[in-house]
Protein backbone atom coordinates (compact mmCIF):
# COMPACT_ATOMS: atom_id res chain seq x y z
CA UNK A 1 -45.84 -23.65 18.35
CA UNK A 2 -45.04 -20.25 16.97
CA UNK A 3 -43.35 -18.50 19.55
CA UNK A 4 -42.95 -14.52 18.61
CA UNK A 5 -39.98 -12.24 18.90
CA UNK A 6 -40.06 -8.50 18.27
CA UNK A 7 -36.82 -6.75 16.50
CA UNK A 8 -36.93 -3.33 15.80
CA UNK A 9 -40.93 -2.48 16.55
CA UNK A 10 -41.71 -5.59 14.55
CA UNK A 11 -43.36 -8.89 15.70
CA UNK A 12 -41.34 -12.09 13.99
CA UNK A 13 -41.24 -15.51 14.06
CA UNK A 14 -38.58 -17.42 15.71
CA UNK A 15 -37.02 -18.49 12.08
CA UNK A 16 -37.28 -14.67 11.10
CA UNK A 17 -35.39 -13.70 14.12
CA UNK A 18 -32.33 -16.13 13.74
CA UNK A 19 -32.25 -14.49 10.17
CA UNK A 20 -32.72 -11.62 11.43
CA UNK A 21 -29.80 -11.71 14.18
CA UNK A 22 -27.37 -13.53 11.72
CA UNK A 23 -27.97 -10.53 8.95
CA UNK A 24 -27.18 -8.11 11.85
CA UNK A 25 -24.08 -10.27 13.06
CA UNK A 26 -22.62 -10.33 9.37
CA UNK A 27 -23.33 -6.76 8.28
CA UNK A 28 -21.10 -6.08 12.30
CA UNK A 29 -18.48 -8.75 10.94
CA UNK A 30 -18.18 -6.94 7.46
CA UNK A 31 -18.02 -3.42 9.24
CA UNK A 32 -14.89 -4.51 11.53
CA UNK A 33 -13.46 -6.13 8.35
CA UNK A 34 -13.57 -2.87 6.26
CA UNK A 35 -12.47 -0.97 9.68
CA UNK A 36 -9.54 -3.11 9.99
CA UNK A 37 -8.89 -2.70 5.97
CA UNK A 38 -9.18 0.84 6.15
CA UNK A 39 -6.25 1.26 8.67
CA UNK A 40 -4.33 -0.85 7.09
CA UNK A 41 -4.64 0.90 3.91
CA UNK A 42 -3.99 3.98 5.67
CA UNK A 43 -0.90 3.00 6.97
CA UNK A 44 0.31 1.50 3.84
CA UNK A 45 -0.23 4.75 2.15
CA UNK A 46 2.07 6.17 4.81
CA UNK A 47 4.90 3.56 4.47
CA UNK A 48 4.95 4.32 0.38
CA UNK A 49 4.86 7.91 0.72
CA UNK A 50 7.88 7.50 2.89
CA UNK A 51 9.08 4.96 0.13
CA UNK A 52 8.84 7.48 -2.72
CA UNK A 53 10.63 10.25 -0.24
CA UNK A 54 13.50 8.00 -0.34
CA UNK A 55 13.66 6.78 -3.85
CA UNK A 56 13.48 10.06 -4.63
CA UNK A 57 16.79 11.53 -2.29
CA UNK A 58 18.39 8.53 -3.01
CA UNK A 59 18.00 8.85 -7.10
CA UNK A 60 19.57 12.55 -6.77
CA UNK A 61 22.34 10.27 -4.48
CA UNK A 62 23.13 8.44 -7.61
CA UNK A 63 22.99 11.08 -10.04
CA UNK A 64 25.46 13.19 -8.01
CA UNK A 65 27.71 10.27 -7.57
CA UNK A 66 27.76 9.45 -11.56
CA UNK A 67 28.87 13.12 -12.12
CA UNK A 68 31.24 13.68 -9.98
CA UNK A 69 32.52 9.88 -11.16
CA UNK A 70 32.56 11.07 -14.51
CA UNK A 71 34.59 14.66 -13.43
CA UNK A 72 36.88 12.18 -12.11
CA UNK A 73 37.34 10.23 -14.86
CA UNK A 74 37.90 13.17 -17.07
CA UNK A 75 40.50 14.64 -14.77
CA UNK A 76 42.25 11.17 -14.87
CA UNK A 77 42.76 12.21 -18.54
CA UNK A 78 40.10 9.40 -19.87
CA UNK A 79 37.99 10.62 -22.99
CA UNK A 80 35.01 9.60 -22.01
CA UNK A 81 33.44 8.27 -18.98
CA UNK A 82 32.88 4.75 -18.76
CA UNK A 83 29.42 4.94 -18.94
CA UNK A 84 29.36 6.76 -22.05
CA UNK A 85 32.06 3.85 -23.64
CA UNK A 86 30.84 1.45 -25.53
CA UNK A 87 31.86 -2.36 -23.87
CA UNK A 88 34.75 -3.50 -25.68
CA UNK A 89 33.15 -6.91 -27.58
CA UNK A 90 31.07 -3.93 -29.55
């Protein structure tokens, strides 16, 4: 018994449909799958932007710190500031 479907203007046979529909039914699964990735790529790009914003203030947090540290130091009548010493077992 060959029983006929017709898909898109075309006349098929019943194993030619179920191909036919499963193709179609992956190719939807893969297109939510790379919807999905893409907003989750998108919003990862956000969340390291942000991440680089704040490496980046608090890097010039840190160097400002060391400075004034080192001012500190030198006003405390040290040579040199203790990051510029070499460790004592040297």
């Amino acid at each position: 018994m060959n029983t006929k479907g017709i898909i898109s203007g075309y006349d098929m046979d019943q194993e030619t449909l179920y191909h036919a529909r499963m193709t179609q039914a992956r190719i939807t699964a893969l297109e939510e799958e790379i919807a999905h990735l893409s907003r989750v790529v998108e919003d990862l790009s956000g969340v390291i932007a942000r991440q680089d914003t704040d490496i980046s203030r608090l890097s010039h947090r840190v160097q400002m710190l060391m400075e004034r540290e080192a001012e500190r130091e030198l006003d405390a009548g040290g040579s040199a500031p203790l990051a510029d010493q070499r460790p004592p077992h040297w």
